[in-house]
Protein backbone atom coordinates (compact mmCIF):
# COMPACT_ATOMS: atom_id res chain seq x y z
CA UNK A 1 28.80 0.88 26.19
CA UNK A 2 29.51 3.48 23.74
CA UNK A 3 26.15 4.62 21.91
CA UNK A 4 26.49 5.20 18.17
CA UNK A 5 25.79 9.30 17.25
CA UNK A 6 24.40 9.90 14.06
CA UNK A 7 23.02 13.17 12.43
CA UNK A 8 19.93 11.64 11.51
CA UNK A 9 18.11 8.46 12.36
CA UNK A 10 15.03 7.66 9.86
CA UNK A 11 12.75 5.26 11.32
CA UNK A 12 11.11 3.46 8.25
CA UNK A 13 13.19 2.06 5.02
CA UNK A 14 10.56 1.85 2.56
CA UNK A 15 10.45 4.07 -0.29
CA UNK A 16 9.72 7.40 1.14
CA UNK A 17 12.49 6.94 4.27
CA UNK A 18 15.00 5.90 1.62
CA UNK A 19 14.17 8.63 -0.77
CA UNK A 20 15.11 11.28 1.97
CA UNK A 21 18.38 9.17 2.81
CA UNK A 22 18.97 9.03 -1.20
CA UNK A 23 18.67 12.85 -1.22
CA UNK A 24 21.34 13.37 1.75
CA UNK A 25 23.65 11.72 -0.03
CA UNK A 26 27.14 13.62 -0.66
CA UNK A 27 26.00 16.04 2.06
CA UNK A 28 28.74 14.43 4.72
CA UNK A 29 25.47 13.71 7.18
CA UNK A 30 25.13 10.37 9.14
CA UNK A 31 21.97 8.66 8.67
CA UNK A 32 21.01 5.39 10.06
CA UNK A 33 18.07 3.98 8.68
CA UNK A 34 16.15 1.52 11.18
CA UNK A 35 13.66 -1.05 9.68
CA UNK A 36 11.64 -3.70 11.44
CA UNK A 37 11.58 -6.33 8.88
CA UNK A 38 14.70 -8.13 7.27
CA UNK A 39 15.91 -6.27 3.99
CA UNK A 40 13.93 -8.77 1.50
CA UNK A 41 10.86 -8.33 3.27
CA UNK A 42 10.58 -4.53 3.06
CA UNK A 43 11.00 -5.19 -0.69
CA UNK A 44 8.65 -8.06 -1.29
CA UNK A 45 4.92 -6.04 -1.72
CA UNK A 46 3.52 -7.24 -4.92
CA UNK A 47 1.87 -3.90 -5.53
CA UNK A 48 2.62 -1.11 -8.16
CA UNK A 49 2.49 2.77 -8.46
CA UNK A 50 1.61 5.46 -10.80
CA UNK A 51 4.44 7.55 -10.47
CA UNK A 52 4.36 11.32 -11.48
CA UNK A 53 6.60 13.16 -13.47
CA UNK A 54 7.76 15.43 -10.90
CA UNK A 55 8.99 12.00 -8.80
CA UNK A 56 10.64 10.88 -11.92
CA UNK A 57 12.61 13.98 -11.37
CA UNK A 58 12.96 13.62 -7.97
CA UNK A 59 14.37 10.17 -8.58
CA UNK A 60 16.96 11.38 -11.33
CA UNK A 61 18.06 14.21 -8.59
CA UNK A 62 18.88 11.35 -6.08
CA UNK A 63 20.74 9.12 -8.71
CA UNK A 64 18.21 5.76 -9.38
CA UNK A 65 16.64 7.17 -12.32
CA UNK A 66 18.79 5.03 -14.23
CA UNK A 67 18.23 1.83 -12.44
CA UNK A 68 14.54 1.93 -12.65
CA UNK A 69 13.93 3.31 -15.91
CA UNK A 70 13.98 0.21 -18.11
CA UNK A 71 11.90 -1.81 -15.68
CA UNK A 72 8.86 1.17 -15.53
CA UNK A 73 5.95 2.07 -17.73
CA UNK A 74 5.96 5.18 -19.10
CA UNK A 75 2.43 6.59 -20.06
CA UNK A 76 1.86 7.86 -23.33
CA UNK A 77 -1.78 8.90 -22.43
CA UNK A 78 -4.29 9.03 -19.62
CA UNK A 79 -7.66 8.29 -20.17
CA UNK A 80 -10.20 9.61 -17.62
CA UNK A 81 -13.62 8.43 -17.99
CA UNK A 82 -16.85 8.58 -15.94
CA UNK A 83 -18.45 5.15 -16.40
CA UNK A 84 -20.45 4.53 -19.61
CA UNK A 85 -20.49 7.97 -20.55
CA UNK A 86 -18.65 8.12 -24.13
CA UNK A 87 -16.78 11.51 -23.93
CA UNK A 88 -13.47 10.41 -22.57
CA UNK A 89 -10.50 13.04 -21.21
CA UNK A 90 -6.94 12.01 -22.84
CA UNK A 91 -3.94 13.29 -21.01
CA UNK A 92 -1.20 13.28 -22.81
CA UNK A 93 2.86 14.27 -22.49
CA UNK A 94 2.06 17.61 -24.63
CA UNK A 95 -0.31 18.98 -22.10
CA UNK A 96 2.58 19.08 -19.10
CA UNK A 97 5.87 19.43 -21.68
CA UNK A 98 7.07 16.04 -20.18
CA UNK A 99 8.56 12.78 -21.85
CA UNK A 100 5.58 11.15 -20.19
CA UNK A 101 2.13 11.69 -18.42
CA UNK A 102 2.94 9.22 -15.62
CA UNK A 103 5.11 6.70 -15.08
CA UNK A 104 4.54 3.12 -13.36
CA UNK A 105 6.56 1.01 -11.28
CA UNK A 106 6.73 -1.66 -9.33
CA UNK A 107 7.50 -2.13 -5.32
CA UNK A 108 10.21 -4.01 -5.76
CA UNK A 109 11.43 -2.37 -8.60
CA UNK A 110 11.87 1.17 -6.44
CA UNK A 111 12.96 -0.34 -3.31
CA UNK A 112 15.53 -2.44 -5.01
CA UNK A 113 16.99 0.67 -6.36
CA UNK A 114 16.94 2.83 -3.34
CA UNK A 115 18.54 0.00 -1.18
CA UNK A 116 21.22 -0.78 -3.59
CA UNK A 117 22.17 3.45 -3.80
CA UNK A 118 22.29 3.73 0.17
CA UNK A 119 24.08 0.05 0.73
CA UNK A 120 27.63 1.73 -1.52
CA UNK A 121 27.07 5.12 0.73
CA UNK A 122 29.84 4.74 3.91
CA UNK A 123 27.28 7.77 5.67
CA UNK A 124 24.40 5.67 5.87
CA UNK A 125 24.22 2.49 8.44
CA UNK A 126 20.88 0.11 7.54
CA UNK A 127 19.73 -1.90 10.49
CA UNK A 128 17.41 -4.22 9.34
CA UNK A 129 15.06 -6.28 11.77
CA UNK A 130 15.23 -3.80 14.10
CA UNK A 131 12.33 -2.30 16.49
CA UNK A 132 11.88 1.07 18.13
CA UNK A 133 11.30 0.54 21.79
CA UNK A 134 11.36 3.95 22.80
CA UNK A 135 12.72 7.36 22.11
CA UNK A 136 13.65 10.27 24.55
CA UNK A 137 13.93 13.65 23.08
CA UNK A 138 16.18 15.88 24.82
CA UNK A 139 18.55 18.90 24.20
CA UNK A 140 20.80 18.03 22.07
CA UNK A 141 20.10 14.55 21.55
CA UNK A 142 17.28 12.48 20.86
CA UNK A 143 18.26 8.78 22.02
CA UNK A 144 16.43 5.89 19.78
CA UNK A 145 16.03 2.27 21.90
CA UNK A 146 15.81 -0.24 19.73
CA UNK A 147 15.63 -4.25 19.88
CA UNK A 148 17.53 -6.95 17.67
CA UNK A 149 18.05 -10.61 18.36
CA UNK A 150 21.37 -9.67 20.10
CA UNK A 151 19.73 -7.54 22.56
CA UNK A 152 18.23 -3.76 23.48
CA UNK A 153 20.31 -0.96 21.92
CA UNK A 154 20.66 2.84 22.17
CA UNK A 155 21.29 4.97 18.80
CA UNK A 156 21.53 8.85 19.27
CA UNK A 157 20.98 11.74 16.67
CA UNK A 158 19.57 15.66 16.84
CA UNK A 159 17.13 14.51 14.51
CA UNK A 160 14.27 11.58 14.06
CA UNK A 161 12.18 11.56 11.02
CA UNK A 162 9.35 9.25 11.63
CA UNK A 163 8.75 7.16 7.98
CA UNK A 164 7.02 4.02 9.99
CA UNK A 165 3.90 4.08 8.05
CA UNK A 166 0.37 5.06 8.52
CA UNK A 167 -0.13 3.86 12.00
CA UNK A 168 3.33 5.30 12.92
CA UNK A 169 4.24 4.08 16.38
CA UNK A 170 6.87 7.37 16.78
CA UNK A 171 3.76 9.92 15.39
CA UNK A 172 1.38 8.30 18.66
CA UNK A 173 4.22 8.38 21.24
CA UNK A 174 5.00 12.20 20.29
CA UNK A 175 1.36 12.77 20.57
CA UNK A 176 1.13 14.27 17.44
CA UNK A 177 -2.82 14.45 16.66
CA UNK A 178 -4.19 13.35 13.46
CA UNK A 179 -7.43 14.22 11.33
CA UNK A 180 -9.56 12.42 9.11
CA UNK A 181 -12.58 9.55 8.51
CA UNK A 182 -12.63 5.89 6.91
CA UNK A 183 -14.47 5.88 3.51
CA UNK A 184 -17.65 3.26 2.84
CA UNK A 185 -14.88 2.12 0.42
CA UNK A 186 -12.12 -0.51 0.25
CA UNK A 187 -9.55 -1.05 -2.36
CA UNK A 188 -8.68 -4.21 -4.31
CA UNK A 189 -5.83 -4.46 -6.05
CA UNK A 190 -4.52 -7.31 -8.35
CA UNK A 191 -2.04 -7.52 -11.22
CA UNK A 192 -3.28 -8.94 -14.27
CA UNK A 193 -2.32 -9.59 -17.87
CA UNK A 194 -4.77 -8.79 -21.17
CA UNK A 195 -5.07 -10.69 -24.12
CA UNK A 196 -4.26 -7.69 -25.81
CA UNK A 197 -1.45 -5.05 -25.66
CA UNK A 198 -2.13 -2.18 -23.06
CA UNK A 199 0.14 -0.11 -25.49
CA UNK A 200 0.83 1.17 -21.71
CA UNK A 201 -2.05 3.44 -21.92
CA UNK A 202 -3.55 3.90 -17.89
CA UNK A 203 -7.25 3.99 -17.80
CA UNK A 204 -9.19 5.77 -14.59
CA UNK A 205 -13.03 4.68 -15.18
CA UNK A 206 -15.18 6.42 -12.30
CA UNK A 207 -18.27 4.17 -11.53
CA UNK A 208 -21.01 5.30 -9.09
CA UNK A 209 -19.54 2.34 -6.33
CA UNK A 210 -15.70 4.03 -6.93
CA UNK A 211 -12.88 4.67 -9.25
CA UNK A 212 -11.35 1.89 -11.48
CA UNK A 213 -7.75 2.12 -12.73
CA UNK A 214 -5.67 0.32 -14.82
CA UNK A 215 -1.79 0.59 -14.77
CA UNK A 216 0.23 -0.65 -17.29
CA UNK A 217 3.31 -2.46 -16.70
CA UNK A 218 6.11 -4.32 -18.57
CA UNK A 219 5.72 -7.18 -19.92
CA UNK A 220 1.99 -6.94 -20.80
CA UNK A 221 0.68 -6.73 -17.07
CA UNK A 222 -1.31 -4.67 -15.44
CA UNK A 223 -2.11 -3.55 -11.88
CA UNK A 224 -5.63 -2.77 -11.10
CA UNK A 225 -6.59 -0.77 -8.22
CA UNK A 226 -10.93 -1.29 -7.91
CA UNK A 227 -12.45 0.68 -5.03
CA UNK A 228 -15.85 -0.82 -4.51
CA UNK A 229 -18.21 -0.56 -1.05
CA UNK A 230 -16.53 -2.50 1.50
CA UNK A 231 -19.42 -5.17 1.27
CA UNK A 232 -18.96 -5.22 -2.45
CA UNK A 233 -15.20 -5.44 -2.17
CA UNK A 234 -15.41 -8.48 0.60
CA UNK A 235 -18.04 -10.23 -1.99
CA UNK A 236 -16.23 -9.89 -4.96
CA UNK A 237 -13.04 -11.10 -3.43
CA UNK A 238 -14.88 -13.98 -1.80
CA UNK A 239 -15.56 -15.39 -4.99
CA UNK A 240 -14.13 -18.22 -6.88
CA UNK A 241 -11.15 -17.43 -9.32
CA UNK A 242 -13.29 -17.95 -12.57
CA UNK A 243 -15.91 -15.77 -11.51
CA UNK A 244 -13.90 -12.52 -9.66
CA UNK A 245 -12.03 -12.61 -13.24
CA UNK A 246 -15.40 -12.52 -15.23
CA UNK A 247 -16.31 -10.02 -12.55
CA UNK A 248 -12.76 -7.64 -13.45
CA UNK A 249 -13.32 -8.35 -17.11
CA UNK A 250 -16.42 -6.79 -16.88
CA UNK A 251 -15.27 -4.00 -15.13
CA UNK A 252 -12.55 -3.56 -16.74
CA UNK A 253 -13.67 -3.25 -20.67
CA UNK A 254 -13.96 -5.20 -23.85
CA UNK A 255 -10.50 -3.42 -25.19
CA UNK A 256 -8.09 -5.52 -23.44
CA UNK A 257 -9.87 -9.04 -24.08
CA UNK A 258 -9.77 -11.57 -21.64
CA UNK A 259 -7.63 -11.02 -18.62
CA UNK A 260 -5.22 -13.57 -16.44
CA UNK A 261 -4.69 -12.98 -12.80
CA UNK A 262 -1.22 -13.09 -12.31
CA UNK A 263 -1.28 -12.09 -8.38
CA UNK A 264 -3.90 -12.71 -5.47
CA UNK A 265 -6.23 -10.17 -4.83
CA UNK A 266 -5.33 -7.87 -1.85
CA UNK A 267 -7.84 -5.50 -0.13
CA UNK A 268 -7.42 -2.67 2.31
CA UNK A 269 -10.04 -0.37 3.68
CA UNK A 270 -9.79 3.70 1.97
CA UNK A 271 -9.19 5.95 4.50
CA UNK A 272 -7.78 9.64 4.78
CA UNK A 273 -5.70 10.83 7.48
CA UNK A 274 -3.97 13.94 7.81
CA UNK A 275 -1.61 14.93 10.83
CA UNK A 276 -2.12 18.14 13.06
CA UNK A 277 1.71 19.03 12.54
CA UNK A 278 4.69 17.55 10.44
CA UNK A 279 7.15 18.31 13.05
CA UNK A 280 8.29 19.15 16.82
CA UNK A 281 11.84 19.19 18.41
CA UNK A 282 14.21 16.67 17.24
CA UNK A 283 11.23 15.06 15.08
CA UNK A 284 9.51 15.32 11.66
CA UNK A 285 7.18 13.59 10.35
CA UNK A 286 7.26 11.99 6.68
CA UNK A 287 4.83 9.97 3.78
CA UNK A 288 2.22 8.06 5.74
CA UNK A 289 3.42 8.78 8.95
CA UNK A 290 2.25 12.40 8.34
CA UNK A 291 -0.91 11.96 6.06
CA UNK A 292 -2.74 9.11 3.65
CA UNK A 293 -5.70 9.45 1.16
CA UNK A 294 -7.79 7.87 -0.69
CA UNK A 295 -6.12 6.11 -3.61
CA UNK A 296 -7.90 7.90 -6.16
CA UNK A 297 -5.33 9.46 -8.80
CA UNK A 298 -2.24 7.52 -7.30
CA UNK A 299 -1.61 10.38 -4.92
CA UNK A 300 0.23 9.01 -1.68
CA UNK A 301 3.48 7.91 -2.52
CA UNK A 302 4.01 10.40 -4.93
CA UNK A 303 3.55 12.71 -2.04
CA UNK A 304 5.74 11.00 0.56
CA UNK A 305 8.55 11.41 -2.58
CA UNK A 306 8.27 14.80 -2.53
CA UNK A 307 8.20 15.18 1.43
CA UNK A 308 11.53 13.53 0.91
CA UNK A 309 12.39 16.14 -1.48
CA UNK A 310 11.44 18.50 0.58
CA UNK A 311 13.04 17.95 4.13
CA UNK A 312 16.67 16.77 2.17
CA UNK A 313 17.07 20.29 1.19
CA UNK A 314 15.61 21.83 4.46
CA UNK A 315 18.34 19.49 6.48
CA UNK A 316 21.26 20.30 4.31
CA UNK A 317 20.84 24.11 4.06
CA UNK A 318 20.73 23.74 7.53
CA UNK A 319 23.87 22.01 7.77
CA UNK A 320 25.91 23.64 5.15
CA UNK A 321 24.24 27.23 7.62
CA UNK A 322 25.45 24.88 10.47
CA UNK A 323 22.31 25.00 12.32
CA UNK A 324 20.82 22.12 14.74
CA UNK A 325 18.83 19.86 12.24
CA UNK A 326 16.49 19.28 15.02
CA UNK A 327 15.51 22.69 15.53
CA UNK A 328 12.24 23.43 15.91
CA UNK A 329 12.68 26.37 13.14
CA UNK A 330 14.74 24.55 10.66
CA UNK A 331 11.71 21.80 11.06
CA UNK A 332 8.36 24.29 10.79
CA UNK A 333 10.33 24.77 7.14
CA UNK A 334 9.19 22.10 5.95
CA UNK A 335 6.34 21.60 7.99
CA UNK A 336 4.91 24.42 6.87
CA UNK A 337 5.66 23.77 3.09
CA UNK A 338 4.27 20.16 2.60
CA UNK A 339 1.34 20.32 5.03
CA UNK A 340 -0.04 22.82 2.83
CA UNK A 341 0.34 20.94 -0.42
CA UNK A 342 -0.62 17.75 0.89
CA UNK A 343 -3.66 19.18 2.54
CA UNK A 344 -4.96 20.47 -0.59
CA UNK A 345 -4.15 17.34 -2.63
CA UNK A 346 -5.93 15.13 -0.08
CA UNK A 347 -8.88 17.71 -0.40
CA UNK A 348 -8.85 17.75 -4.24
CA UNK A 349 -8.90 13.22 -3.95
CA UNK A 350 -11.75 13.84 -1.41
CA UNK A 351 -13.96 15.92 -3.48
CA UNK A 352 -12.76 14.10 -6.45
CA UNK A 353 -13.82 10.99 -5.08
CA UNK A 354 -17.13 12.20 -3.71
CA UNK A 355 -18.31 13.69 -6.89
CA UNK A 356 -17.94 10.44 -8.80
CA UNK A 357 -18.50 7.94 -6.84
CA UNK A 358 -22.11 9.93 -6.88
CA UNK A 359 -25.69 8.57 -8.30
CA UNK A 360 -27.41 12.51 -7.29
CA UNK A 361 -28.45 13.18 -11.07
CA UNK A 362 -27.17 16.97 -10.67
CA UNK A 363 -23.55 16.17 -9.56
CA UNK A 364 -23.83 13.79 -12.69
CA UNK A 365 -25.05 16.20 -14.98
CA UNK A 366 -22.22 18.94 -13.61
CA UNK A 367 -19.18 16.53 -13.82
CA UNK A 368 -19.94 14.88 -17.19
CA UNK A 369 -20.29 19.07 -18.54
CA UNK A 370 -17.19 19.53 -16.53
CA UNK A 371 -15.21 16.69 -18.83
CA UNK A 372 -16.78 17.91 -21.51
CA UNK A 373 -14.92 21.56 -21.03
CA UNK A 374 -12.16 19.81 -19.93
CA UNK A 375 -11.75 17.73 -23.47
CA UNK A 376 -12.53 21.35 -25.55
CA UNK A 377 -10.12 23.23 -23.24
CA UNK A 378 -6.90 22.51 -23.12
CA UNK A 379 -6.41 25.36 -20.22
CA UNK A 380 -8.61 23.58 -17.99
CA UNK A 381 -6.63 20.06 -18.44
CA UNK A 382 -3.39 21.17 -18.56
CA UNK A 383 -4.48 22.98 -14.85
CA UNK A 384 -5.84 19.61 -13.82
CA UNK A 385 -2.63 17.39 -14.59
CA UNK A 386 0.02 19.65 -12.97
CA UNK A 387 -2.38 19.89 -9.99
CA UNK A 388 -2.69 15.72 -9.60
CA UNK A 389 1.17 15.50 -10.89
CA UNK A 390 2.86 18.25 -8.54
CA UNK A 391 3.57 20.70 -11.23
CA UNK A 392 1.31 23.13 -10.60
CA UNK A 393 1.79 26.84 -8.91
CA UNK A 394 4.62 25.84 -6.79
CA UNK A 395 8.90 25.08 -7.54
CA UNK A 396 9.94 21.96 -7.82
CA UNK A 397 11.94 21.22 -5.11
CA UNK A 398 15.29 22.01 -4.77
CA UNK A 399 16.97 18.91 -4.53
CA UNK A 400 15.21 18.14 -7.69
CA UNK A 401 16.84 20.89 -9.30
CA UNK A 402 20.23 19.68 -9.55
CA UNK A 403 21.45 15.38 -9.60
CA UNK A 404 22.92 14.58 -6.03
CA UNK A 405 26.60 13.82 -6.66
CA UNK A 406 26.88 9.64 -6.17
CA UNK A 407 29.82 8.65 -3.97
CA UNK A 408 31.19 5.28 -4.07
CA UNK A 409 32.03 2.94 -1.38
CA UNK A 410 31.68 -0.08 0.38
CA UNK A 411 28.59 -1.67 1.03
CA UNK A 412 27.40 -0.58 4.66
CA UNK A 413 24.39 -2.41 5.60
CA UNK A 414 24.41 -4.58 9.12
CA UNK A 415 22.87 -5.37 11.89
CA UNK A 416 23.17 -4.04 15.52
CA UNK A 417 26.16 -5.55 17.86
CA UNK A 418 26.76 -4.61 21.29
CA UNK A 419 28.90 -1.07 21.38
């Protein structure tokens, strides 16, 4: 049985495993992109993200910019709030020199696009309904088991980047060692439409039980993402449909006028987890696999976008230098560059988090003279924005610096068959 090589083999096709594949586009690599559920499945999450300027660039580097564009939000202000307290931060496009604040898209939306740009690339293979059984890392090959209906399989590559989610199988056989505690919080999250335009303003409200955003979408919808206790959260989704929307209504202010639910509530505990290393030989680590954070600020996938960034133009300096992509030195590259960011961004959503979410009269009485500086100083919130957007202190990426030629060709997506 002859074993399929490839150069890389990307365990995980949602957005941030696609992303990287997206960005090695053009660079004459083989990827083959593994995915346990069936290609409509990965895409059907009825869940949307804030989306931050630097990923919009990200996304026009890697050539689906222009496919998800008309179906996004694009924010013309943030407002930042801390409950009923009536000085309110506004965030808007002039204080990072960007079209838009942030941006907001749906699941389907993004995955869509990514799927269609690697389905016309002949480099990239997509086996969908797929499992990893095992993987053997050896010199110069990692070999990647997998199962299908038609049988067990072997796929070999000098590189596998682990994009299998927060409870990455690949991360726990490597015995990579994580970091981090659950939160007293969960997180619901619904999509509704208001009565009134949103004018696709996004609204962060921070109430003493947890943060409370609203995302504008097309079409007059929103998502909501409401962190409450995890007793609260179970309560309030326990109850009836009439009075869990009186109960968002309520939270979510007078402005809007009454709201429809247009999607069942779905909760999931907070939790932040951050991994001891990002890589070893013939692995790397990427998006959840590697960390996760609270949901405050719409941090994660924006992160696991720029991970993707990231390792595309570690891998193909590497190649075009025509070094072993599994290397343990090409790797620490970007190990060493994203576990720093994303450590302190996962900080900042911690401390963020904790300082709201906060009844102790003197953290009240320093955060509400914090927004106050923050709304007299620009300085301060310009500082604040590129920190929660990526813009701050450090170069974009470089394979957001230039758009990824897109080369046409026939559709390659299959399934495994016996070699």
């Amino acid at each position: 049985m002859t074993v399929p090589t490839y150069d890389v083999i990307l365990v995980g096709g949602g957005i941030p495993g696609l992303t990287l594949a997206c960005g090695l586009r053009a660079s004459g690599l083989r990827i083959a992109v593994v995915e346990a559920q069936s290609e409509a499945q990965v895409g059907d999450r009825p869940v949307a993200y804030a989306l931050s300027p630097l990923s919009a660039k990200i996304f026009q580097a890697v050539g689906v910019w222009q496919m998800i564009a008309p179906a996004i939000t694009h924010f013309p202000k943030v407002v930042l709030s801390d409950a009923d307290y009536p000085h309110r931060v506004v965030f808007t496009p002039a204080d990072l020199g960007e079209p838009a604040v942030y941006y907001c898209a749906e699941h389907r939306v993004l995955q869509r696009a990514l799927q269609n740009q690697v389905a016309v690339d002949p480099d990239i293979t997509s086996y969908y309904e797929t499992r990893v059984q095992e993987v053997v890392y050896d010199d110069p090959l990692a070999e990647v088991v997998v199962e299908t209906g038609q049988g067990r399989h072997h796929l070999a590559a000098p590189l596998v980047v682990a994009a299998d989610g927060m409870r990455s199988q690949l991360r726990q056989w490597a015995g990579i060692k994580t970091d981090g505690w659950d939160y007293w919080q969960s997180c619901i999250t619904a999509l509704v439409s208001p009565v009134q335009s949103h004018q696709d303003i996004a609204y962060e409200r921070f109430w003493p039980s947890g943060p409370f955003a609203i995302l504008p979408l097309p079409h007059n919808r929103c998502q909501v993402v409401w962190v409450a206790p995890h007793a609260e959260a179970k309560a309030i989704t326990a109850l009836p449909p009439d009075q869990f929307m009186a109960a968002m209504e309520e939270r979510y202010g007078a402005h809007a006028g009454s709201l429809t639910l247009l999607s069942p509530p779905r909760v999931f505990p907070a939790r932040l987890m951050h991994s001891r290393r990002y890589c070893q030989p013939r692995l790397a680590l990427l998006g959840d696999a590697a960390h996760h954070g609270h949901p405050v600020g719409g941090q994660g996938l924006n992160l696991g976008i720029r991970d993707a960034a990231t390792l595309a133009q570690v891998l193909v300096t590497a190649q075009q230098q025509h070094q072993d992509l599994g290397d343990l030195k090409v790797l620490r590259r970007y190990g060493r560059r994203r576990r720093l960011e994303n450590g302190g961004v996962l900080l900042f959503t911690d401390v963020l988090n904790r300082t709201f979410s906060n009844r102790w009269w003197p953290i009240v009485v320093f955060r509400r003279r914090v927004l106050r500086v923050m709304i007299g100083w620009s300085p301060l919130r310009r500082w604040m924005l590129r920190l929660m957007t990526g813009l701050w202190g450090t170069p974009l990426p470089p394979t957001a610096e230039g758009v990824v030629a897109a080369p046409g060709g026939r559709p390659h997506t299959q399934r495994l068959r016996n070699g």
